[in-house]
N, C-alpha and C. Protein backbone atom coordinates (compact mmCIF):
# COMPACT_ATOMS: atom_id res chain seq x y z
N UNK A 1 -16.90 33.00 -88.68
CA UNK A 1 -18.08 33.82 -88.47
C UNK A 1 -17.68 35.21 -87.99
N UNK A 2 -16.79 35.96 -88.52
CA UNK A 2 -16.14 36.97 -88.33
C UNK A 2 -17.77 38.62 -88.01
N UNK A 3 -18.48 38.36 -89.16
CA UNK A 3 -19.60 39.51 -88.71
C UNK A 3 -20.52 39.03 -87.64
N UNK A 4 -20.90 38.01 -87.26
CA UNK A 4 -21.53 37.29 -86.62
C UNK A 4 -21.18 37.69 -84.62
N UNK A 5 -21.83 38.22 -83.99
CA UNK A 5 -21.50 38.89 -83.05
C UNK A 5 -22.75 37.91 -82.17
N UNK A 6 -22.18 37.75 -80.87
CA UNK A 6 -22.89 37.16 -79.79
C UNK A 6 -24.11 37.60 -79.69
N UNK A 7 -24.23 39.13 -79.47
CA UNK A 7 -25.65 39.91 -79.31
C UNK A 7 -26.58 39.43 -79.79
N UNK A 8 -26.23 38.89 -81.29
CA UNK A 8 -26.68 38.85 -82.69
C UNK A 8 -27.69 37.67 -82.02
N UNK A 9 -27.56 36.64 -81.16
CA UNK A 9 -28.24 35.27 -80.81
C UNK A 9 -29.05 35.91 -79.84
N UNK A 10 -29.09 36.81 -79.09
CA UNK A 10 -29.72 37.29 -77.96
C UNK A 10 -31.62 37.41 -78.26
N UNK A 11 -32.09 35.98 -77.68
CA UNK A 11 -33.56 36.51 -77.97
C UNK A 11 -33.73 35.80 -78.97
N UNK A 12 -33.08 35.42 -80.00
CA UNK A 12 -33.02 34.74 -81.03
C UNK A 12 -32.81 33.54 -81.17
N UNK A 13 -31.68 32.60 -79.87
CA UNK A 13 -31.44 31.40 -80.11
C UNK A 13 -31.49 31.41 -78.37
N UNK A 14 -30.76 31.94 -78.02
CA UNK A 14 -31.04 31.90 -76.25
C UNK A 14 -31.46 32.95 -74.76
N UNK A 15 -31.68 33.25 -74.15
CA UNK A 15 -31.64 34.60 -73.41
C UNK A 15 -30.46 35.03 -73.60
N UNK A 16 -30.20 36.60 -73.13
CA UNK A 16 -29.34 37.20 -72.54
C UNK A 16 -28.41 36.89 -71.71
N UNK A 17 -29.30 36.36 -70.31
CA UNK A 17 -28.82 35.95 -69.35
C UNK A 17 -27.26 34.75 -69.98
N UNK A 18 -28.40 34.01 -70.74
CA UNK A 18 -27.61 32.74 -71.10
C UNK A 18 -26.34 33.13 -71.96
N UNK A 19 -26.66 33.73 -72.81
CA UNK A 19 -25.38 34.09 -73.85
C UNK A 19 -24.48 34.52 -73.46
N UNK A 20 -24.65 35.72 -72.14
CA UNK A 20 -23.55 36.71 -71.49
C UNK A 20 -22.65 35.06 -70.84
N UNK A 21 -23.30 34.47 -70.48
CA UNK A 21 -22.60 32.59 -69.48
C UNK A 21 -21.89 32.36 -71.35
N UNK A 22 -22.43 32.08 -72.15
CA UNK A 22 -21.62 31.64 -73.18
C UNK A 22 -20.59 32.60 -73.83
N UNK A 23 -20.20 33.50 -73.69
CA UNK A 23 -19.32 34.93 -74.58
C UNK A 23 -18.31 34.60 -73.56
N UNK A 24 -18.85 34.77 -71.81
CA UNK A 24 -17.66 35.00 -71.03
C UNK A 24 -17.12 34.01 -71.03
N UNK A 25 -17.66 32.42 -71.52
CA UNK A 25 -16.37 30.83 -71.30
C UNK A 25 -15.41 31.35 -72.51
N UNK A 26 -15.22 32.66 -73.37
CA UNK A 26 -14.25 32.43 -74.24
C UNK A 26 -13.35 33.92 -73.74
N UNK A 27 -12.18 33.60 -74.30
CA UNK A 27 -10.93 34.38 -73.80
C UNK A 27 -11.00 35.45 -74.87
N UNK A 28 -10.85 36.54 -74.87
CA UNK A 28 -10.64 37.37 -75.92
C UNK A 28 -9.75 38.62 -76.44
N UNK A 29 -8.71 38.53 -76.85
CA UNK A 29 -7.82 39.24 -76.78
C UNK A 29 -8.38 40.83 -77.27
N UNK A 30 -7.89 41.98 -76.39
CA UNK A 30 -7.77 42.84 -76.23
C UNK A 30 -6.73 43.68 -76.33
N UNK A 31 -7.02 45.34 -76.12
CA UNK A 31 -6.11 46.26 -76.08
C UNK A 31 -5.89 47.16 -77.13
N UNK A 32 -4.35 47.87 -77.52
CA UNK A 32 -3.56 47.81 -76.01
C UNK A 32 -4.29 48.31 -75.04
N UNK A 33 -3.55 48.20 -73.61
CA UNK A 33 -4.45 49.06 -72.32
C UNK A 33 -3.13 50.45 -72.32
N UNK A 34 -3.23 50.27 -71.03
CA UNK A 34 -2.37 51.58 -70.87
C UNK A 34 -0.99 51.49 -70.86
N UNK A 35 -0.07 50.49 -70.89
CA UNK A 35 1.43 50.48 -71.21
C UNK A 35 1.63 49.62 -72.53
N UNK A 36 0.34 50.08 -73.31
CA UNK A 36 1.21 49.44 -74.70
C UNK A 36 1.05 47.87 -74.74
N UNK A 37 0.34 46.88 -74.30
CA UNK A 37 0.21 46.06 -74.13
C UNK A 37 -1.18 45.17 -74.68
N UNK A 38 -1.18 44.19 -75.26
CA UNK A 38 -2.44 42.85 -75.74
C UNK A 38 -2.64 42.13 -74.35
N UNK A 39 -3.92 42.20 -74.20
CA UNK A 39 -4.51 41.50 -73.34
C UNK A 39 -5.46 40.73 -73.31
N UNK A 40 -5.58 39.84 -72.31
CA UNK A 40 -6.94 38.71 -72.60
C UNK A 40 -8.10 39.23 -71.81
N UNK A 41 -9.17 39.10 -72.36
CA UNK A 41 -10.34 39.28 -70.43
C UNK A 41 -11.29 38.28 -71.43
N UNK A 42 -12.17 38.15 -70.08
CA UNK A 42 -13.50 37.14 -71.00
C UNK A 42 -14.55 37.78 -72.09
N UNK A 43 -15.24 37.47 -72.92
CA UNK A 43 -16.04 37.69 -73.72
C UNK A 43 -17.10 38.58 -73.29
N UNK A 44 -18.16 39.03 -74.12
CA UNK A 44 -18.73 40.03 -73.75
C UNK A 44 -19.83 40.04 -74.76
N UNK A 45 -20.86 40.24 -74.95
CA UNK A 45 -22.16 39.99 -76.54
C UNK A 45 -21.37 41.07 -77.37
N UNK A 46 -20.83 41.87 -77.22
CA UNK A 46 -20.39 42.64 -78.56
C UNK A 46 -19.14 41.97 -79.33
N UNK A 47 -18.66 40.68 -78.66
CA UNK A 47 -17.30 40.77 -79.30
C UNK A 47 -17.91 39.34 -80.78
N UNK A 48 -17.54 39.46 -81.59
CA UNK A 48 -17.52 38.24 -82.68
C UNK A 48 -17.09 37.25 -81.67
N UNK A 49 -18.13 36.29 -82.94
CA UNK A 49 -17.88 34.99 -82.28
C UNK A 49 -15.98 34.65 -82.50
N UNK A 50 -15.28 34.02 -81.59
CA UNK A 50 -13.95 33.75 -81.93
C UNK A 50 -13.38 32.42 -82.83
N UNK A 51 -12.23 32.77 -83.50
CA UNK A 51 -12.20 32.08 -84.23
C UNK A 51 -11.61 30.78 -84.20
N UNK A 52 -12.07 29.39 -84.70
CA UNK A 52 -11.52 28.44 -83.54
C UNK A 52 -9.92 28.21 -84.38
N UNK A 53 -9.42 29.35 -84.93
CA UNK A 53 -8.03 29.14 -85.41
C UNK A 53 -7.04 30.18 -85.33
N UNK A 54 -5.66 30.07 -84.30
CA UNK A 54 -5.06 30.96 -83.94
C UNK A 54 -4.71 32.54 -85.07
N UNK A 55 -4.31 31.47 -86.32
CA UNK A 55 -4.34 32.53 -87.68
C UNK A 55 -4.53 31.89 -88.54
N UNK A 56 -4.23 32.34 -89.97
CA UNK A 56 -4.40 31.90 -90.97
C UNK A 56 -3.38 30.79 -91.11
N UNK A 57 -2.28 30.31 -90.74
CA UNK A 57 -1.51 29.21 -91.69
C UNK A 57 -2.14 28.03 -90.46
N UNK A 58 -2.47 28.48 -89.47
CA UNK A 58 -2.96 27.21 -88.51
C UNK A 58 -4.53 26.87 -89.41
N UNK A 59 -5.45 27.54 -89.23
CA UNK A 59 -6.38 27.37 -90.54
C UNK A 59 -6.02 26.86 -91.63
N UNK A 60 -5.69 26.78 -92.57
CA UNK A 60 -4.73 26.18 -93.64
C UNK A 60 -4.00 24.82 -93.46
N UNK A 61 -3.28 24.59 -92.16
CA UNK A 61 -3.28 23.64 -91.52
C UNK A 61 -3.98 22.72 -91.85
N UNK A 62 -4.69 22.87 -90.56
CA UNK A 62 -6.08 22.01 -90.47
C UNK A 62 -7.00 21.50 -91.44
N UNK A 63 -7.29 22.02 -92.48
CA UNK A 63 -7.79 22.21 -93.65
C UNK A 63 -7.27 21.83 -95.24
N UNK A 64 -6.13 21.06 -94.88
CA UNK A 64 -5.38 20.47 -96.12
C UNK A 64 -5.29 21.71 -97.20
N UNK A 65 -4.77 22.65 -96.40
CA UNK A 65 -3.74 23.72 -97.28
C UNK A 65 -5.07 25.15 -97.40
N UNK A 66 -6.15 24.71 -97.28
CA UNK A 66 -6.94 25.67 -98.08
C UNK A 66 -7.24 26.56 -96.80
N UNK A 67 -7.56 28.08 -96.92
CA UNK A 67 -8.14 28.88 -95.89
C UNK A 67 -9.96 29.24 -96.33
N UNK A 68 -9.89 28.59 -94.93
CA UNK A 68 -11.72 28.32 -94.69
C UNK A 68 -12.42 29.71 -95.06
N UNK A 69 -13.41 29.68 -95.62
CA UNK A 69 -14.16 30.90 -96.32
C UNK A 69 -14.21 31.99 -94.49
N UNK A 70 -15.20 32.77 -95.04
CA UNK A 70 -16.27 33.46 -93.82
C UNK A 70 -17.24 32.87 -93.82
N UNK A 71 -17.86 32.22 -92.81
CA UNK A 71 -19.33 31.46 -93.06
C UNK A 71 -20.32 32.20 -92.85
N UNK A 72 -19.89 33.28 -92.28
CA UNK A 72 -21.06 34.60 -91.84
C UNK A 72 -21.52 35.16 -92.87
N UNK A 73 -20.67 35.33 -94.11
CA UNK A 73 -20.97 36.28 -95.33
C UNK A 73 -21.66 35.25 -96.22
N UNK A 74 -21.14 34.05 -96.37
CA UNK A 74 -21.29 33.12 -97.23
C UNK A 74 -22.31 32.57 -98.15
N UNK A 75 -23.66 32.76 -97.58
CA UNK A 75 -24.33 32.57 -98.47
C UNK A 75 -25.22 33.46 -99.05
N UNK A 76 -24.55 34.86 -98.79
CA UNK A 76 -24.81 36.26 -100.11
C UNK A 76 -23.94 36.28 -100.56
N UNK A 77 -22.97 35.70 -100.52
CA UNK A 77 -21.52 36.23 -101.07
C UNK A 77 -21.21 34.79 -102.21
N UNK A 78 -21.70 33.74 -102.06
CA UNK A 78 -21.77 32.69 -103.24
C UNK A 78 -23.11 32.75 -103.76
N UNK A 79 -23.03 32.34 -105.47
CA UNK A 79 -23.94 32.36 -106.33
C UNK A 79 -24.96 31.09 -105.82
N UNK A 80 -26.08 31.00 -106.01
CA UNK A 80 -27.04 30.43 -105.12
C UNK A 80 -26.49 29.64 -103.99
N UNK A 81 -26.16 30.71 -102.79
CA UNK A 81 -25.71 29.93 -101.93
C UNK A 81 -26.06 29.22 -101.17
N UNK A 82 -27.52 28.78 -100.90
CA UNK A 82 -28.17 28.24 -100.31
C UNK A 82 -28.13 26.81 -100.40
N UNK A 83 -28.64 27.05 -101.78
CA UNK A 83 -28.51 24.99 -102.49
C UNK A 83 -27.25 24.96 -103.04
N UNK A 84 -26.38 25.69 -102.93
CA UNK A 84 -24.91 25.34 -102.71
C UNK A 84 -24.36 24.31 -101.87
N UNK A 85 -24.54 25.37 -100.36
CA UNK A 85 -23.87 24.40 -99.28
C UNK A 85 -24.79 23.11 -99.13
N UNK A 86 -25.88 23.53 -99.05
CA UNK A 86 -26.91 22.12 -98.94
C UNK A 86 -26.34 20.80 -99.52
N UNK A 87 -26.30 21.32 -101.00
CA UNK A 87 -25.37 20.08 -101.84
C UNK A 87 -24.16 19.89 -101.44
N UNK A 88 -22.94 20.79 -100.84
CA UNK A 88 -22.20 20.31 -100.42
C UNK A 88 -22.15 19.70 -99.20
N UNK A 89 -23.02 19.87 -98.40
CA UNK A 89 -22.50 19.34 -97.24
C UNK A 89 -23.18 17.74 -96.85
N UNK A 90 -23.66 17.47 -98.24
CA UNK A 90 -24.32 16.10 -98.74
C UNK A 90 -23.72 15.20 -99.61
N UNK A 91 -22.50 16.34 -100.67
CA UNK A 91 -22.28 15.84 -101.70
C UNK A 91 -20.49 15.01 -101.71
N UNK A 92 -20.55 14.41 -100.06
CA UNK A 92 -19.19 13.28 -100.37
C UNK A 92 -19.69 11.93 -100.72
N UNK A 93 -18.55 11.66 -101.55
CA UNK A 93 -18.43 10.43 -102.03
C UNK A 93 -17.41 9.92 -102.31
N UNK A 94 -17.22 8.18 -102.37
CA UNK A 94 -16.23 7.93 -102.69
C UNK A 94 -15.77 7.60 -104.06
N UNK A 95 -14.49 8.47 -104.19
CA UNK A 95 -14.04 8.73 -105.32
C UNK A 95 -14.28 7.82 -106.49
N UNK A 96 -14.40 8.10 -107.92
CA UNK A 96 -15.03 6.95 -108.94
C UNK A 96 -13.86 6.52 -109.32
N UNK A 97 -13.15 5.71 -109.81
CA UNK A 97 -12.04 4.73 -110.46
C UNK A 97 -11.74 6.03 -111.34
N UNK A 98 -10.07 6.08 -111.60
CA UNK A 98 -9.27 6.64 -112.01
C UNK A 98 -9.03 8.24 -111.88
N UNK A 99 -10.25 8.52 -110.50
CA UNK A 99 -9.56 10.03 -109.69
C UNK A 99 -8.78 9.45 -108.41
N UNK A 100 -7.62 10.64 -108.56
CA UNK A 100 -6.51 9.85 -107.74
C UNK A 100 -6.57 11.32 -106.12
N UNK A 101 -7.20 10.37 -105.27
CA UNK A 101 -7.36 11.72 -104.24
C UNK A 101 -5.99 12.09 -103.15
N UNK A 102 -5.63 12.19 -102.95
CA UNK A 102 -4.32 12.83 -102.42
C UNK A 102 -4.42 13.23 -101.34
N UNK A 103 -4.14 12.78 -100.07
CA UNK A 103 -3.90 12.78 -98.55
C UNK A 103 -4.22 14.32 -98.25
N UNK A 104 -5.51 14.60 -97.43
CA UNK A 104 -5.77 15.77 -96.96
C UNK A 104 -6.87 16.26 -97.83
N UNK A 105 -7.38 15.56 -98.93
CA UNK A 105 -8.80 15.89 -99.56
C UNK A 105 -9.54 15.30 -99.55
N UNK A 106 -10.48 15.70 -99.82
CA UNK A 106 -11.91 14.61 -99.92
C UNK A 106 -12.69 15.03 -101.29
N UNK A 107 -13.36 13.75 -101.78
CA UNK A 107 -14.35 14.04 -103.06
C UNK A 107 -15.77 14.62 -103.01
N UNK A 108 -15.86 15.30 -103.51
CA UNK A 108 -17.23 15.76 -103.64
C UNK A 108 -17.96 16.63 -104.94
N UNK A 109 -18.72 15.52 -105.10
CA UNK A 109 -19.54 15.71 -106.15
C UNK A 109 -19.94 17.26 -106.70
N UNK A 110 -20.29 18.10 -106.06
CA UNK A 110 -20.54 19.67 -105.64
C UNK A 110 -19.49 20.45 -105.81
N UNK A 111 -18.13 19.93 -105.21
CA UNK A 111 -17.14 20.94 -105.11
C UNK A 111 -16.25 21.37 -106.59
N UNK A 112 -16.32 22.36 -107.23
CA UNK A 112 -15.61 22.77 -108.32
C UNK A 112 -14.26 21.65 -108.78
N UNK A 113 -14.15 20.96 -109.37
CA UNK A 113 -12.79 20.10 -109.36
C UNK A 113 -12.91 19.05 -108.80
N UNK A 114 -13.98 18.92 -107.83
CA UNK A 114 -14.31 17.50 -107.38
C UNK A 114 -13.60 17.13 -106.09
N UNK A 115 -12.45 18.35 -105.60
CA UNK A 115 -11.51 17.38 -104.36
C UNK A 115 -11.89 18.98 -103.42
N UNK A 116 -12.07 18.88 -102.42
CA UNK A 116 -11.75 19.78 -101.64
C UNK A 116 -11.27 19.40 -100.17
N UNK A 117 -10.69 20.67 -99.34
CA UNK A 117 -10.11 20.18 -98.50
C UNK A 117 -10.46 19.85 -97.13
N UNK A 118 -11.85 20.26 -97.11
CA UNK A 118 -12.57 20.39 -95.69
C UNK A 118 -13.29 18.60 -95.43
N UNK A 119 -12.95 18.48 -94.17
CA UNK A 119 -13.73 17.03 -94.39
C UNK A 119 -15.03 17.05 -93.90
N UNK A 120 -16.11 15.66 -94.55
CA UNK A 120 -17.28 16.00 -94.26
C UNK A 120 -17.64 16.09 -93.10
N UNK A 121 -18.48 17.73 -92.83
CA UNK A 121 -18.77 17.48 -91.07
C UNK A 121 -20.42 16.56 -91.11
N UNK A 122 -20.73 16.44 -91.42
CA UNK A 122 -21.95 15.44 -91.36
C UNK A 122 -21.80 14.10 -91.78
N UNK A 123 -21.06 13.55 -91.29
CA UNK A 123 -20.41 12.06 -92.00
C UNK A 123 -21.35 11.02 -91.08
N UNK A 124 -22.26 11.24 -90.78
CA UNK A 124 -23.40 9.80 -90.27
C UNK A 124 -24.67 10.93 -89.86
N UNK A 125 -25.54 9.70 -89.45
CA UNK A 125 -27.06 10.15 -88.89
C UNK A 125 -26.51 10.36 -87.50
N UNK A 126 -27.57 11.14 -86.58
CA UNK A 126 -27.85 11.20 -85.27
C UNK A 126 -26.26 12.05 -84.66
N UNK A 127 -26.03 12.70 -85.29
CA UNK A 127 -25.08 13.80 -84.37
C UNK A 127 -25.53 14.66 -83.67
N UNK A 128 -26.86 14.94 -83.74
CA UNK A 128 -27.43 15.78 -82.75
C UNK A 128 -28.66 14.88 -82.41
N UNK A 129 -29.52 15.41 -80.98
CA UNK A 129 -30.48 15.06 -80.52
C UNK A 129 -31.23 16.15 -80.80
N UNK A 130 -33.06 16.22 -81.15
CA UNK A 130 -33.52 16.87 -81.31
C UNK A 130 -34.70 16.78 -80.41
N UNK A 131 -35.09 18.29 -79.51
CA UNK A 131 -35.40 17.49 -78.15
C UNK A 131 -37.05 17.61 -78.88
N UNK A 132 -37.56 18.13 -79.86
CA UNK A 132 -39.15 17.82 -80.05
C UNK A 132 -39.27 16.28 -81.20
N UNK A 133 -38.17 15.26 -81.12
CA UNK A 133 -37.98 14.34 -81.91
C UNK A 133 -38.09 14.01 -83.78
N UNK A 134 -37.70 14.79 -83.85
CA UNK A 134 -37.37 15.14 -84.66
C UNK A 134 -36.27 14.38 -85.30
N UNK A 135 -36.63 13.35 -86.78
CA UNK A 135 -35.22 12.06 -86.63
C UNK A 135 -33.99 13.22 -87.02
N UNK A 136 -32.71 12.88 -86.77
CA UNK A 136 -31.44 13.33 -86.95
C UNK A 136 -31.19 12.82 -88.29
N UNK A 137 -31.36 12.81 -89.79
CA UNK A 137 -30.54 12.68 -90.49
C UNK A 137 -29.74 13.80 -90.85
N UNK A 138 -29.32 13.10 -92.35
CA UNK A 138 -27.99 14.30 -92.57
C UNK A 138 -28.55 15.15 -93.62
N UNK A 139 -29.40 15.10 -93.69
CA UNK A 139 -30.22 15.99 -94.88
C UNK A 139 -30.97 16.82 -94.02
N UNK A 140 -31.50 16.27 -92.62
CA UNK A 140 -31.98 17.23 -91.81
C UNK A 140 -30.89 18.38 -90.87
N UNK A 141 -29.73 18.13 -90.38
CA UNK A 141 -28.81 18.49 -90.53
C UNK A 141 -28.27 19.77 -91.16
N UNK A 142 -27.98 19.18 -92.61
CA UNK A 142 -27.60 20.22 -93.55
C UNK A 142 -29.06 21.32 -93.46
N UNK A 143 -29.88 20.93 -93.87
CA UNK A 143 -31.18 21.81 -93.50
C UNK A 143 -30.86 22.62 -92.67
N UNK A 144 -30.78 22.69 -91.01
CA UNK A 144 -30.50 23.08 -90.13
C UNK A 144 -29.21 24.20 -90.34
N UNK A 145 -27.95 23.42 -91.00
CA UNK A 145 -27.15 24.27 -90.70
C UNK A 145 -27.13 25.71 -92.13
N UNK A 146 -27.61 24.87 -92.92
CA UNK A 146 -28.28 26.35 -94.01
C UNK A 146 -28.69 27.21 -93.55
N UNK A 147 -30.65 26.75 -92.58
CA UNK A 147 -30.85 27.73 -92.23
C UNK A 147 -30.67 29.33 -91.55
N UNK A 148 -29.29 28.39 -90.72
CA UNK A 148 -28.47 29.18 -89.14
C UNK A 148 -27.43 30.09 -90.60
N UNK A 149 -26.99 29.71 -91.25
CA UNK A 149 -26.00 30.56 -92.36
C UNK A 149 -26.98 31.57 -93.07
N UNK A 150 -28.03 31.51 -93.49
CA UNK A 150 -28.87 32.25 -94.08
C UNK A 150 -28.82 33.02 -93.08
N UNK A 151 -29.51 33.08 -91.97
CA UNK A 151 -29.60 33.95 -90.80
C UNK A 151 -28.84 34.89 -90.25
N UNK A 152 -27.37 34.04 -90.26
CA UNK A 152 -26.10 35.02 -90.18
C UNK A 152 -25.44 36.09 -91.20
N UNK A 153 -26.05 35.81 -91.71
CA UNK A 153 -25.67 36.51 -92.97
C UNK A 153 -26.60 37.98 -92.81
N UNK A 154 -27.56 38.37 -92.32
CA UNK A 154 -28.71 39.11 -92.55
C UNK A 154 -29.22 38.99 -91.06
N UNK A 155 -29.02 39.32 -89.81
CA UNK A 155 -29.27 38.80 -88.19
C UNK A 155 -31.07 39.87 -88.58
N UNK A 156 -30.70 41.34 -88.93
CA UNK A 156 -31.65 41.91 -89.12
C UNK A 156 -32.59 42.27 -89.88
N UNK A 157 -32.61 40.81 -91.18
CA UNK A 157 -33.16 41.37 -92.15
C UNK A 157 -34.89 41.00 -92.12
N UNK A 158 -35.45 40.43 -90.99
CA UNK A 158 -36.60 40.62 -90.52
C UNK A 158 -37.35 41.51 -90.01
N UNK A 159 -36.09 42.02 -89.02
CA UNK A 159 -36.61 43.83 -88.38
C UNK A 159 -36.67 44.76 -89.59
N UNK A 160 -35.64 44.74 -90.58
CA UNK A 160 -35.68 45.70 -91.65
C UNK A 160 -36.52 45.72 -92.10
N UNK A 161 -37.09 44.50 -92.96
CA UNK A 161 -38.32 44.46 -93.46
C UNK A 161 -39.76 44.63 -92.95
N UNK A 162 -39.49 44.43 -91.32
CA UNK A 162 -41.06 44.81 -90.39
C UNK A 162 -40.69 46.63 -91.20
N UNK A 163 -39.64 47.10 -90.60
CA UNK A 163 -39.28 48.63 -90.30
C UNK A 163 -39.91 48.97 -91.67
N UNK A 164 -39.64 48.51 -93.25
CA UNK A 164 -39.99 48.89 -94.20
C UNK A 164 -41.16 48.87 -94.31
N UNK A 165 -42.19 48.02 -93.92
CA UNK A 165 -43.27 47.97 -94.05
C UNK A 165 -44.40 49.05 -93.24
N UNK A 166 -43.66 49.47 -91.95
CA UNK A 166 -44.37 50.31 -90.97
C UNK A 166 -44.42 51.26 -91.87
N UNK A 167 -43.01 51.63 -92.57
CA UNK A 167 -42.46 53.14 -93.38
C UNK A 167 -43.56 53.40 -94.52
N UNK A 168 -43.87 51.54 -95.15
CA UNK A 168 -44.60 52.10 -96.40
C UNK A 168 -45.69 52.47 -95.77
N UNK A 169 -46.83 51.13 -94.89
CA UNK A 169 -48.05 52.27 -94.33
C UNK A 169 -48.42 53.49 -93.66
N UNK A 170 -47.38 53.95 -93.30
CA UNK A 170 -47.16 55.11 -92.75
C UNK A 170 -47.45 56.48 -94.00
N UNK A 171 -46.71 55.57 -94.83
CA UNK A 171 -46.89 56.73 -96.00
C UNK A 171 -48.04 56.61 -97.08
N UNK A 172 -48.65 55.54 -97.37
CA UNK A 172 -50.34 54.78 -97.41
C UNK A 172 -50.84 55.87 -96.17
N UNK A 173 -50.81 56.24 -95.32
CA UNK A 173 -51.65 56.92 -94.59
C UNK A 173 -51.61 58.01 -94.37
N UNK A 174 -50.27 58.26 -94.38
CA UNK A 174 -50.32 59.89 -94.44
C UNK A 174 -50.69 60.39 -96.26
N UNK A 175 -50.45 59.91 -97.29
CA UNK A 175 -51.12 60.14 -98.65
C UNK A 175 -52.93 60.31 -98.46
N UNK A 176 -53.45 59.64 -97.68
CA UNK A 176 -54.87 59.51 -97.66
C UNK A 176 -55.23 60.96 -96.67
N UNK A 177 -54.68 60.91 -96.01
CA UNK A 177 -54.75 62.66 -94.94
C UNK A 177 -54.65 63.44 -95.96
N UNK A 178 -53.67 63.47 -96.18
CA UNK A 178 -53.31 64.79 -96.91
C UNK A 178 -53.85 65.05 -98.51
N UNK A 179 -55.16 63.65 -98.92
CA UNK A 179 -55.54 63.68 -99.83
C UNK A 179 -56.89 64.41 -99.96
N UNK A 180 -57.43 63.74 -98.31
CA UNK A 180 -58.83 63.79 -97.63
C UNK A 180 -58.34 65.32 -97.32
N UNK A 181 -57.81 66.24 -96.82
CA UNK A 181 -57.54 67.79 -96.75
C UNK A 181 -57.25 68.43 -97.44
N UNK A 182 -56.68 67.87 -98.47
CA UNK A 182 -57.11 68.79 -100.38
C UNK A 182 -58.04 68.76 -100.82
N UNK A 183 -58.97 67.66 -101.09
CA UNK A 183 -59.95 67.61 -101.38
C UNK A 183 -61.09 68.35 -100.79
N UNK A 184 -61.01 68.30 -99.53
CA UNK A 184 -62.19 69.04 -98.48
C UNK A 184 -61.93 70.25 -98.43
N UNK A 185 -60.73 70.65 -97.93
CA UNK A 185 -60.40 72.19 -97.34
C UNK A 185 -59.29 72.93 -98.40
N UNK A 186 -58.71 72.71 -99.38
CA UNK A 186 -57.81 73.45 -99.59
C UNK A 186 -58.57 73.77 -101.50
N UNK A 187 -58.81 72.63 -101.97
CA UNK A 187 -59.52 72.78 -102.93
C UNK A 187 -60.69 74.17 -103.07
N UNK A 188 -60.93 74.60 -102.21
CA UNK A 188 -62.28 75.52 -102.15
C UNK A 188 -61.38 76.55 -102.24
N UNK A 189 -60.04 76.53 -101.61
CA UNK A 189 -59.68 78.26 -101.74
C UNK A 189 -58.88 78.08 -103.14
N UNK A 190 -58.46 76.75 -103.57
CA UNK A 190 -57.70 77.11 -105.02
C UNK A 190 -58.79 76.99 -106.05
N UNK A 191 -60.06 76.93 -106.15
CA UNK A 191 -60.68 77.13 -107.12
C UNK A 191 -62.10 78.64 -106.51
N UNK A 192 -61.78 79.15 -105.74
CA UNK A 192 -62.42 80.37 -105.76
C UNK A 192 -61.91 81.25 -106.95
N UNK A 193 -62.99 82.10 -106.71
CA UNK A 193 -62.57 83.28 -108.02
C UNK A 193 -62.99 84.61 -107.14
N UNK A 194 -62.08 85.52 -106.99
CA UNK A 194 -62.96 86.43 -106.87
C UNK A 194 -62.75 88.07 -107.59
N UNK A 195 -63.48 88.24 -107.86
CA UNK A 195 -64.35 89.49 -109.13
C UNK A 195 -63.60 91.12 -108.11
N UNK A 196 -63.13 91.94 -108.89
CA UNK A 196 -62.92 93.42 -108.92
C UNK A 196 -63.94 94.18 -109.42
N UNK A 197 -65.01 94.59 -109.31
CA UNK A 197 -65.75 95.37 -109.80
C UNK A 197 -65.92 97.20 -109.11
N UNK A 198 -65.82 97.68 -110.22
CA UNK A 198 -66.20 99.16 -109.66
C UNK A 198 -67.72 99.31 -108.95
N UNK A 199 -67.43 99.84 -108.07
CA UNK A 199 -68.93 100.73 -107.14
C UNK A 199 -69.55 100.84 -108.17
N UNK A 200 -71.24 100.78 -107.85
CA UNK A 200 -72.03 102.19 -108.64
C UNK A 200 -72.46 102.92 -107.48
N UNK A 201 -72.43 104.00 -108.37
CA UNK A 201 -72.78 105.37 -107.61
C UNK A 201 -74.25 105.08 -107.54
């Protein structure tokens, strides 16, 4: 979740108060300071969420060789990514007679090639409690964790769209002013005429 920044939850998933208690339980390397030096101090709402993998070959690691996407970008950045992950994170199974799966993959119906390397994180019902009761399956789940990826992907694309909308009536209203003051007041002096005539004596 590399774009995905603490702030980003503020108001949104928990207080302030609360989040600044969740940023500071993580360590976050810094610097340099002033002799040239990397340092740790605690977290802070501006810093990205951290990553739970020292680098990339420890990622890779873990992951039966493969390096884990960005989950922050992920579902603008894959072709319908929505009912993508949905299906994937539904779509293990066990392998059909004569695919041969190979230590560190798993099958899935969804995944391009059928083997990938991540294992299923929703592998039963009731991994979470839902405190307005709400049953825990794994379809509710995946639901859940779509939604939170859609979100990350776009933290502001609700404010944008309020902001666009103020912008268009704003301009719906200022068109009607400035329609209602041509019409009334400015119209009279662009269609006057007025006449040169000589004196009579």
């Amino acid at each position: 979740m590399k774009q995905l920044h603490f702030r980003h939850l503020v108001n949104f998933v928990l207080p302030e108060k609360r989040m600044k208690e969740i940023a500071s339980s993580y360590d976050v390397v810094d610097g340099p300071n002033d002799e040239g030096e990397m340092f740790t101090r605690p977290g802070i709402l501006v810093d990205a969420f951290p990553s739970p993998y020292p680098n990339e070959e420890a990622a890779r690691y873990a992951n039966g060789g493969a390096n884990p996407p960005d989950l922050s970008v992920y579902t603008t950045a894959k072709h319908e990514g929505l009912d993508y992950i949905f299906a994937l994170l539904l779509g293990y199974r066990d392998p059909p007679a004569g695919i041969d799966v190979r230590d560190g993959l798993y099958y899935n119906v969804y995944f391009p090639g059928g083997l990938i390397g991540m294992p299923s994180p929703l592998h039963s019902d009731g991994l979470v409690d839902y405190e307005d009761g709400t049953p825990c399956t794994k379809s509710q789940m995946a639901k859940d964790v779509v939604n939170f990826l859609c979100w990350a992907a776009e933290p502001a694309h609700d404010e944008r769209k309020l902001i666009g909308l103020k912008a268009m009536s704003a301009c719906f209203v200022g068109t009607f002013i400035v329609g209602f003051w041509y019409r009334s007041m400015w119209i009279g002096f662009k269609t006057r005429r007025i006449d040169f005539t000589k004196a009579v004596m």
